[in-house]
N, C-alpha and C. Protein backbone atom coordinates (compact mmCIF):
# COMPACT_ATOMS: atom_id res chain seq x y z
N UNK A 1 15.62 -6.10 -18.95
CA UNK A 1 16.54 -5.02 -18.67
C UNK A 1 17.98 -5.44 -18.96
N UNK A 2 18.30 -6.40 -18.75
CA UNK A 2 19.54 -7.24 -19.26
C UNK A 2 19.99 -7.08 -20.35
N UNK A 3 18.81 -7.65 -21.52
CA UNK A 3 19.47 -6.77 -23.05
C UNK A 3 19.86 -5.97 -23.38
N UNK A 4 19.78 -4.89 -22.39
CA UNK A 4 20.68 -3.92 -23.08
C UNK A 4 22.04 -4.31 -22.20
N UNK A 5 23.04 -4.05 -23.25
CA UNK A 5 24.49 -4.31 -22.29
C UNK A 5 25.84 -3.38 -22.41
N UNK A 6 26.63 -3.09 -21.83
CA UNK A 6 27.69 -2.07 -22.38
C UNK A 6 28.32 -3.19 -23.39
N UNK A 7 29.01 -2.15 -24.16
CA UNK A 7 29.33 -0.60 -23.94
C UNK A 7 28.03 -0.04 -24.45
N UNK A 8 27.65 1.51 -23.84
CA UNK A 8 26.63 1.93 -23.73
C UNK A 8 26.67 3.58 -24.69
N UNK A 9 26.23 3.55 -25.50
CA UNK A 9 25.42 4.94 -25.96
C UNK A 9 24.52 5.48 -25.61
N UNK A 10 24.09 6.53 -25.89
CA UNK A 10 23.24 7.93 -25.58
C UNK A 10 21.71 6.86 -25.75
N UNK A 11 21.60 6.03 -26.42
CA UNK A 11 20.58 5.39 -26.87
C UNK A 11 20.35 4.30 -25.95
N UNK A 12 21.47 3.25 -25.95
CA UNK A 12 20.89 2.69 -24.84
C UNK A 12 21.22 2.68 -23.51
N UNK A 13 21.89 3.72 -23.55
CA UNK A 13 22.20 4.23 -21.78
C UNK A 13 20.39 4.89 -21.22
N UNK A 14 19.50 5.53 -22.24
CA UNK A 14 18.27 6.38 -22.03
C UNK A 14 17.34 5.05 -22.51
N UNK A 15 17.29 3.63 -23.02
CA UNK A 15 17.02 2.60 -22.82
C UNK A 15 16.96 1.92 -21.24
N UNK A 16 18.35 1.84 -20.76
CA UNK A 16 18.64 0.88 -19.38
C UNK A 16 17.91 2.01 -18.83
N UNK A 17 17.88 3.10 -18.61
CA UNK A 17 17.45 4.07 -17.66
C UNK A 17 15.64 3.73 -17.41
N UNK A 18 15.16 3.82 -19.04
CA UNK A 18 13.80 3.75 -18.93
C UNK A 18 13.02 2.59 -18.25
N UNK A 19 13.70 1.14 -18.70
CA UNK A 19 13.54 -0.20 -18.16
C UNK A 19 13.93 -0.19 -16.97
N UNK A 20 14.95 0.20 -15.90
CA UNK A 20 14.89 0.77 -14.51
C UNK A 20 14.11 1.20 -14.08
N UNK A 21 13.29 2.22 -14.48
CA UNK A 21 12.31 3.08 -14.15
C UNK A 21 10.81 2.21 -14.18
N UNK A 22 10.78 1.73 -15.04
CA UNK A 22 9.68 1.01 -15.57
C UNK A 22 9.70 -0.14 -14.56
N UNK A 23 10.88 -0.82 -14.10
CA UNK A 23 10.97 -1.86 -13.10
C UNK A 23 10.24 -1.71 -12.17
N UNK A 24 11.10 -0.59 -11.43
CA UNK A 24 11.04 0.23 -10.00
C UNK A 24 9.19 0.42 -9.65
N UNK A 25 8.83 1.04 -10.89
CA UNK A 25 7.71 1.49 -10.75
C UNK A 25 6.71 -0.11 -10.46
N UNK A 26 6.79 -1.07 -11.15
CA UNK A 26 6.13 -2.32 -10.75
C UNK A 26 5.99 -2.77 -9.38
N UNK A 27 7.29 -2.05 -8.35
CA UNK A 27 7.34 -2.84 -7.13
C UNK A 27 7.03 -3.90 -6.75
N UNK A 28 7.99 -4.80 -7.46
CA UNK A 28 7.75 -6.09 -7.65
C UNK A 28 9.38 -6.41 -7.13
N UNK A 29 9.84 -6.71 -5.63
CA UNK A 29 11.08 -6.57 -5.50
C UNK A 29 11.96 -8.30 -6.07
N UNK A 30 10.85 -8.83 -6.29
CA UNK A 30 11.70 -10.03 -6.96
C UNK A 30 12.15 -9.61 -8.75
N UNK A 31 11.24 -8.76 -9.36
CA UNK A 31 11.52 -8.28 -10.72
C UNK A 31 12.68 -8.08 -10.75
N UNK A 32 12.36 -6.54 -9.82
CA UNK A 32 13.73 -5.84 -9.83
C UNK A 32 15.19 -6.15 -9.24
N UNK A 33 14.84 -7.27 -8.44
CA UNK A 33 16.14 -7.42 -7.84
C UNK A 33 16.84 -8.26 -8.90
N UNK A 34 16.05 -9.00 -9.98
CA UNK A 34 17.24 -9.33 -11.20
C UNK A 34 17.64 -8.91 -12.11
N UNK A 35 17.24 -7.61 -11.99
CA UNK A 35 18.25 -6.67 -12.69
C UNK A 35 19.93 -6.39 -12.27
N UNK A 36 19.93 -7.02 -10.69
CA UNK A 36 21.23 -6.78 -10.62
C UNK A 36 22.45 -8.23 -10.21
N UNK A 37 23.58 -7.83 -10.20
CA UNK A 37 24.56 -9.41 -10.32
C UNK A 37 24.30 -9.85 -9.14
N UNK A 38 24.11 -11.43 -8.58
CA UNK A 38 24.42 -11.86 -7.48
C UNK A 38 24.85 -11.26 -6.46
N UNK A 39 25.98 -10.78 -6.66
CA UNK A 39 27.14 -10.28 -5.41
C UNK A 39 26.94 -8.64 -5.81
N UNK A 40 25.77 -8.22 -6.33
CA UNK A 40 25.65 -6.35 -6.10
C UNK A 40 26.11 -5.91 -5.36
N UNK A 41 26.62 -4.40 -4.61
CA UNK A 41 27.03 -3.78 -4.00
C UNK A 41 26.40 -2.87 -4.12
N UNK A 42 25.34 -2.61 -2.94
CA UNK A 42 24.76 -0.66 -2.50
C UNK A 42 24.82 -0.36 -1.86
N UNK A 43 24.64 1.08 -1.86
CA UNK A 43 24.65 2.33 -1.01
C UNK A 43 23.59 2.93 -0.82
N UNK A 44 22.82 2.66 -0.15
CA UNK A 44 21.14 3.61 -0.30
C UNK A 44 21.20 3.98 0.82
N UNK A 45 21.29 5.63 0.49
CA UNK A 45 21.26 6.55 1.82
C UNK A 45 22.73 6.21 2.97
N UNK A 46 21.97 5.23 4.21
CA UNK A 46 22.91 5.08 4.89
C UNK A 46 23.14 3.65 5.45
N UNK A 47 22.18 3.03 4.09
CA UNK A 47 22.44 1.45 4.23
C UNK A 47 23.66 0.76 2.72
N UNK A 48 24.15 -0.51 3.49
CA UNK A 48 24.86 -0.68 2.80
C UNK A 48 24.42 -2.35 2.54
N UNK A 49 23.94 -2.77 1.27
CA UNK A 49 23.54 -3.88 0.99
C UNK A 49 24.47 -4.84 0.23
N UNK A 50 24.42 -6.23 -0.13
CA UNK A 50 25.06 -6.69 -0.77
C UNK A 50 24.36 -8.01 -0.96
N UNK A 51 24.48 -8.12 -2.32
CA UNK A 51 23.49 -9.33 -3.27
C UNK A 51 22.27 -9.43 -3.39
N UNK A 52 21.39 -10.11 -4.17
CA UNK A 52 19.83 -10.02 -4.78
C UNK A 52 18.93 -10.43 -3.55
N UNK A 53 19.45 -11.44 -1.93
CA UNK A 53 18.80 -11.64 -1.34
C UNK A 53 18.31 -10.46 -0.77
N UNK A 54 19.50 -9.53 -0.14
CA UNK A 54 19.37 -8.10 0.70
C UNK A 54 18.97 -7.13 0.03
N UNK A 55 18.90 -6.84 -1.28
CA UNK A 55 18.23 -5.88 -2.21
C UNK A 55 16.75 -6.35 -2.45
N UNK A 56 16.29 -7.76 -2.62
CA UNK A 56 15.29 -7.63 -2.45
C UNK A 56 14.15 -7.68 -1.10
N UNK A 57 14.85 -7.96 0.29
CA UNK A 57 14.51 -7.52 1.64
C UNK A 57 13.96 -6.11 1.21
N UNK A 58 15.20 -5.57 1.27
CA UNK A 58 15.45 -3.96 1.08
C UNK A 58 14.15 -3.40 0.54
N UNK A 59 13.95 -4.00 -0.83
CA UNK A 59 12.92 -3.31 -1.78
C UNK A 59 11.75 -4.45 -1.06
N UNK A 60 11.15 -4.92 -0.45
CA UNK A 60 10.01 -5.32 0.17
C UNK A 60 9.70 -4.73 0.80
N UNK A 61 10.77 -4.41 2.12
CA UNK A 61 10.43 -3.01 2.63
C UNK A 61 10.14 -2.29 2.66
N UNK A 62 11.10 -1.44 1.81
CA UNK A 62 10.94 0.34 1.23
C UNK A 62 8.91 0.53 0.79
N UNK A 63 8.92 -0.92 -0.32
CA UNK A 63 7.33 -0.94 -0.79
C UNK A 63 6.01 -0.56 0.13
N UNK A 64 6.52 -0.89 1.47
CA UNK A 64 5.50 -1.64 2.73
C UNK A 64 5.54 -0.31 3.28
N UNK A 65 6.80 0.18 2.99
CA UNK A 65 6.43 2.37 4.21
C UNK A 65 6.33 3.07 3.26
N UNK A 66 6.49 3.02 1.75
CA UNK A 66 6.49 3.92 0.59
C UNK A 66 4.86 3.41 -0.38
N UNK A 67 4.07 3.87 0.06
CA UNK A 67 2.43 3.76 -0.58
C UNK A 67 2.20 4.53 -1.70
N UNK A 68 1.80 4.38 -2.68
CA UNK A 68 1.34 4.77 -3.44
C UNK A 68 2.43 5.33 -4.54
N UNK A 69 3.96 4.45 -4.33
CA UNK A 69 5.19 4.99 -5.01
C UNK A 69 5.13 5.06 -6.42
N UNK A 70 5.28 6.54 -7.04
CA UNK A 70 5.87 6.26 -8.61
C UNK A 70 7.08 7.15 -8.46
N UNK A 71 7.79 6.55 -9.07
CA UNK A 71 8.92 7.32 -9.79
C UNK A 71 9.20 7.71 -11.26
N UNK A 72 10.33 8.46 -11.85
CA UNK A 72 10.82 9.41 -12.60
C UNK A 72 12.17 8.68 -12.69
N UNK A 73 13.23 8.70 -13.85
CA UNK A 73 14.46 8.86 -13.53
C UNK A 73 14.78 9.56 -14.99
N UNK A 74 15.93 10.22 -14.93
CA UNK A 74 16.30 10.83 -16.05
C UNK A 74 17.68 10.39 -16.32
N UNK A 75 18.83 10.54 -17.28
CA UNK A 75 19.71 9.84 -17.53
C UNK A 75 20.51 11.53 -17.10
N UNK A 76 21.62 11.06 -16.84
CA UNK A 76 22.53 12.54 -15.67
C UNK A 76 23.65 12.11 -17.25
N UNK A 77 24.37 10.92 -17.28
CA UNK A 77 25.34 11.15 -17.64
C UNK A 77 26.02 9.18 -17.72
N UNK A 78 26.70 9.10 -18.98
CA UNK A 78 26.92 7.45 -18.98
C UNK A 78 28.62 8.03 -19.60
N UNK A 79 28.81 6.32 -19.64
CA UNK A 79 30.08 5.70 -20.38
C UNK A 79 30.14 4.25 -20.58
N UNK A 80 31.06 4.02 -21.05
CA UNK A 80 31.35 2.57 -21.57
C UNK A 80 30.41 1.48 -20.63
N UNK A 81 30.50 1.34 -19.43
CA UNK A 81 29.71 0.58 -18.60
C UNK A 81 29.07 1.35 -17.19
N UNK A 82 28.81 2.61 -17.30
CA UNK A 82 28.31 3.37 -16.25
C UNK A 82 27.67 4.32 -16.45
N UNK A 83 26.66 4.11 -15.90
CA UNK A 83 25.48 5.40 -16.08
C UNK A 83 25.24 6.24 -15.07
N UNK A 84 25.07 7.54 -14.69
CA UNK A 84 24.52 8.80 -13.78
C UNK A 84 23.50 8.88 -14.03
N UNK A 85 21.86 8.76 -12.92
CA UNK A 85 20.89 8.70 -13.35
C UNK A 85 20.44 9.79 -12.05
N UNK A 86 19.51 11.14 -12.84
CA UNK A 86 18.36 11.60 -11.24
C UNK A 86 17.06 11.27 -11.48
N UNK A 87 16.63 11.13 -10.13
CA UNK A 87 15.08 10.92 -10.09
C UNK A 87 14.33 11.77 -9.18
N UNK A 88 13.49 11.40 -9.30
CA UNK A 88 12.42 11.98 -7.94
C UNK A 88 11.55 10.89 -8.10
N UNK A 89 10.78 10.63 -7.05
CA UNK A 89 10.05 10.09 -6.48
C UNK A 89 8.63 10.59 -5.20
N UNK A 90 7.75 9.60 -5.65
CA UNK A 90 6.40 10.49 -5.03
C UNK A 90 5.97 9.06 -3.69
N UNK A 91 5.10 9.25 -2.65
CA UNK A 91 5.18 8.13 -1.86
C UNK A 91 4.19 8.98 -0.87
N UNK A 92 3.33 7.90 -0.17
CA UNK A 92 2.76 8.62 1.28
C UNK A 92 3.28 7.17 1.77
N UNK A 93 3.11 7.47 3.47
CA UNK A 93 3.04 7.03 4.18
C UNK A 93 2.09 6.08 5.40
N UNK A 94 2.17 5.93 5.92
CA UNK A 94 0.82 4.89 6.38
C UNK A 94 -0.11 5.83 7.25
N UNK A 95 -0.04 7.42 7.73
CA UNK A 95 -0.28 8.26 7.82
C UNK A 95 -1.39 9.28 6.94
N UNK A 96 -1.15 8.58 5.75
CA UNK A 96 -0.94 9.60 4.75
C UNK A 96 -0.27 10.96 4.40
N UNK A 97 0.73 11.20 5.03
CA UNK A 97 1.36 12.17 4.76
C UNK A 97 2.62 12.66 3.40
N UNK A 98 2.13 13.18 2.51
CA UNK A 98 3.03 12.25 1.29
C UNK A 98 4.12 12.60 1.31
N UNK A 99 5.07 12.74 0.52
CA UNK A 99 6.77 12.66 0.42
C UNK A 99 6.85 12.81 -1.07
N UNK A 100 8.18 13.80 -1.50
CA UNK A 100 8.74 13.74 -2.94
C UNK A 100 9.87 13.34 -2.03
N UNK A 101 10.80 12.51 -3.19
CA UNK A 101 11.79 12.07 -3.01
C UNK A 101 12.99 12.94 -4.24
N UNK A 102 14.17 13.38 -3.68
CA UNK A 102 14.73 13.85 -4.83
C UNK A 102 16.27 12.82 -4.90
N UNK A 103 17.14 12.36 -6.19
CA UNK A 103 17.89 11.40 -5.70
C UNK A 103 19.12 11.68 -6.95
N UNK A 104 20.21 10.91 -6.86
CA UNK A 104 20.44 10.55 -7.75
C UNK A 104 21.78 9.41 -7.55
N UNK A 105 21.59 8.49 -8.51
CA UNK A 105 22.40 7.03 -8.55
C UNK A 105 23.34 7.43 -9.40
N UNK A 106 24.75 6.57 -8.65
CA UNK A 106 26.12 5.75 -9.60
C UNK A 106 25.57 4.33 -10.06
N UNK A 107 25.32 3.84 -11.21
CA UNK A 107 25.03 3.26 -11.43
C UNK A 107 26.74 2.01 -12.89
N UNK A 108 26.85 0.85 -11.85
CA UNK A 108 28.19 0.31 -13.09
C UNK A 108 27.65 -1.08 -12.92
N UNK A 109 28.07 -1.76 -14.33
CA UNK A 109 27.45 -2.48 -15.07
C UNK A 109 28.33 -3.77 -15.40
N UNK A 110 28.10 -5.09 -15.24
CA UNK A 110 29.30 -5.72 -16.00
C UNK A 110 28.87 -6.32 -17.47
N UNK A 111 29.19 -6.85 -17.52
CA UNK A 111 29.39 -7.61 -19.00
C UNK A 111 28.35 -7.85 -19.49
N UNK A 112 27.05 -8.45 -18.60
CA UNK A 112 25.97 -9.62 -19.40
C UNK A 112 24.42 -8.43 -19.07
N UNK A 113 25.08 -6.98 -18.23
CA UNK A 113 24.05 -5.84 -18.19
C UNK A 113 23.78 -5.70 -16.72
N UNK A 114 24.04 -6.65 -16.45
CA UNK A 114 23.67 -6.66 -14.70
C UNK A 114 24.21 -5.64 -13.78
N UNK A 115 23.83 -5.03 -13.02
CA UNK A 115 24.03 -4.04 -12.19
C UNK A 115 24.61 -4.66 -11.03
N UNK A 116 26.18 -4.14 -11.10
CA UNK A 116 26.89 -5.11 -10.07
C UNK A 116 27.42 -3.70 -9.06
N UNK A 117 27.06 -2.31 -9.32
CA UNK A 117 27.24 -1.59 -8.13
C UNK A 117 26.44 -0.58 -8.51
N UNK A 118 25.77 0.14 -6.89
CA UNK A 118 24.43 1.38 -7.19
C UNK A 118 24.86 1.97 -6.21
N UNK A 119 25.12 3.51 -6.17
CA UNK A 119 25.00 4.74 -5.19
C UNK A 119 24.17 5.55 -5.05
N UNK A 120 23.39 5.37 -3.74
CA UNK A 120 22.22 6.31 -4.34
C UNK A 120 22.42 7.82 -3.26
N UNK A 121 21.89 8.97 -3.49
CA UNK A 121 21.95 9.79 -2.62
C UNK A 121 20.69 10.59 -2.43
N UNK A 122 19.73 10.32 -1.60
CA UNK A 122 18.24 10.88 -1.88
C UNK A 122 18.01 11.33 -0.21
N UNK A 123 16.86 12.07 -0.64
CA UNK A 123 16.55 13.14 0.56
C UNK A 123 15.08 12.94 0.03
N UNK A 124 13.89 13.57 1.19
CA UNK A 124 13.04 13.34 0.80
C UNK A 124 12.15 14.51 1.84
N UNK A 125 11.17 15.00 0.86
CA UNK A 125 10.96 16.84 1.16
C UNK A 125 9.14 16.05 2.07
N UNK A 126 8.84 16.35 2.86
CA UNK A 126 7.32 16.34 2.62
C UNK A 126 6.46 17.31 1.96
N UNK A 127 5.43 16.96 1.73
CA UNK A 127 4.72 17.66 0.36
C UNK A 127 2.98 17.39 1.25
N UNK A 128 2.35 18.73 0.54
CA UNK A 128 0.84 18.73 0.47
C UNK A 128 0.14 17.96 -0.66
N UNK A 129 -0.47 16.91 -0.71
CA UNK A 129 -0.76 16.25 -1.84
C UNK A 129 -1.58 16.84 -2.68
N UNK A 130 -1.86 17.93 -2.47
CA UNK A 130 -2.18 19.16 -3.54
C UNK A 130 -1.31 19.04 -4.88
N UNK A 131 0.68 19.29 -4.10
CA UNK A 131 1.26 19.27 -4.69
C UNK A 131 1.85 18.42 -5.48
N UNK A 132 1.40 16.81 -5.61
CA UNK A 132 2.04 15.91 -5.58
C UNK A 132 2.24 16.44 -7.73
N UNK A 133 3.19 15.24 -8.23
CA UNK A 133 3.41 15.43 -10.08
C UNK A 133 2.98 14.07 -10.72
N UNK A 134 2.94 13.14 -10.08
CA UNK A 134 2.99 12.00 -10.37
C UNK A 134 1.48 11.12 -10.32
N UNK A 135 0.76 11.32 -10.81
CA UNK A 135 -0.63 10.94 -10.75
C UNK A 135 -0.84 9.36 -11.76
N UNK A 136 -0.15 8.72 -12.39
CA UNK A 136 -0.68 7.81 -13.22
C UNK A 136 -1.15 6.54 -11.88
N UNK A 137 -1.71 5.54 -12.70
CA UNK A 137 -2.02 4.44 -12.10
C UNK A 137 -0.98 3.69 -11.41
N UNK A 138 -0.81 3.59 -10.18
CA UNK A 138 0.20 2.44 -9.05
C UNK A 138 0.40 1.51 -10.29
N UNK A 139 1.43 1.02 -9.89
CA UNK A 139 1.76 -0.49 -10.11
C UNK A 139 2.15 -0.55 -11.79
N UNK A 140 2.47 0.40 -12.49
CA UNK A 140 2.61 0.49 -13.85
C UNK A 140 3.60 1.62 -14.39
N UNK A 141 3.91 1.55 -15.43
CA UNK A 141 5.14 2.60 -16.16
C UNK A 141 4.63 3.55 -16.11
N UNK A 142 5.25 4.91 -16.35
CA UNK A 142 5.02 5.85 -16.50
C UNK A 142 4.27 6.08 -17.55
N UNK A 143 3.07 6.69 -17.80
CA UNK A 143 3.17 6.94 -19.07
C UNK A 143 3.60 7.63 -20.40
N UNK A 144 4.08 7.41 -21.34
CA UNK A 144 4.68 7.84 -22.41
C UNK A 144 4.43 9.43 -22.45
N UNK A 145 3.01 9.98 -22.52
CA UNK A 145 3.16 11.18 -22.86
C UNK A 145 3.65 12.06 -21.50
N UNK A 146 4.16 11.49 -20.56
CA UNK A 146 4.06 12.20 -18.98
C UNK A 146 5.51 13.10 -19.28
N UNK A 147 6.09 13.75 -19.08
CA UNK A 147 7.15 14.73 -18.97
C UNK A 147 8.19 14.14 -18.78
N UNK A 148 7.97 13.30 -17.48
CA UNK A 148 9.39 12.94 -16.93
C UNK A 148 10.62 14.05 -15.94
N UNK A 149 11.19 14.14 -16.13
CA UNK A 149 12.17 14.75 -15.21
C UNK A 149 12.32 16.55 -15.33
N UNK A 150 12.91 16.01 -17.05
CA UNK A 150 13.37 17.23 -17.41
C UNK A 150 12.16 18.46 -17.79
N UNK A 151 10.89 17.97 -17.76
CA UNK A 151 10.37 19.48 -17.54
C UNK A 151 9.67 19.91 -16.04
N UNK A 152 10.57 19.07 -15.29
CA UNK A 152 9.47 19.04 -13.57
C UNK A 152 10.88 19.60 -12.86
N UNK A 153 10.28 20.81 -12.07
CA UNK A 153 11.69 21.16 -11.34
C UNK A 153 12.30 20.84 -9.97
């Protein structure tokens, strides 16, 4: 995820986005947590984290009450070193009661690609798993022919 680096185009701003997505979806919180700089700075919801140790707590966590998680992200909007990304997200609980998640990240970047600040702002609806969108196999990317964001409302 690193290779790609600003300054960022339409191309590989919808690159970093996909390899995010593709991360996330592994729930693998040691993966993902080196996607971002040492000294990161987040905002998730109404926690406020800082560096790869507490982001990857964070994402051990989230993994352990969020079962059966895939996500979506779509690219909102970039620049030189900053990307706007929405997602949704699918998840049950230890209950089974499932959850869409609807969200969307500030995402800024320094030099070598690393994600040195994330804002996220997500809410999360419960759902009949009738309804759920997200059906591929746990633990893997999305697959290619799946829609993605922009045709799911």
């Amino acid at each position: 995820m690193t290779a790609i680096k600003p300054p960022f185009n339409f191309a590989t701003a919808t690159a970093k986005v996909r390899a995010a997505e593709d991360a996330w979806n592994s729930r693998d919180p040691e993966t993902v947590s080196l996607a971002y700089s040492p000294d990161s700075e987040w905002r998730n919801r109404d926690q406020f984290l800082q560096g790869r140790e507490q982001i990857r707590e964070f994402l051990a966590g989230k993994w352990e009450r969020e079962l059966d998680y895939r996500l979506v992200k779509s690219l909102w909007s970039y620049s030189e070193n900053r990307i706007g990304v929405r997602f949704q997200y699918e998840y049950h609980d230890a209950d089974g009661q499932w959850f869409r998640a609807y969200g969307n990240e500030l995402w800024e970047f320094d030099e070598a690609g690393l994600m040195r600040r994330r804002e996220a702002s997500i809410n999360d609806v419960p759902i009949p798993a009738d309804q759920r969108r997200f059906h591929w196999p746990t633990s893997g990317p999305r697959p290619l022919m799946h829609a993605g964001i922009p045709d799911v409302a």
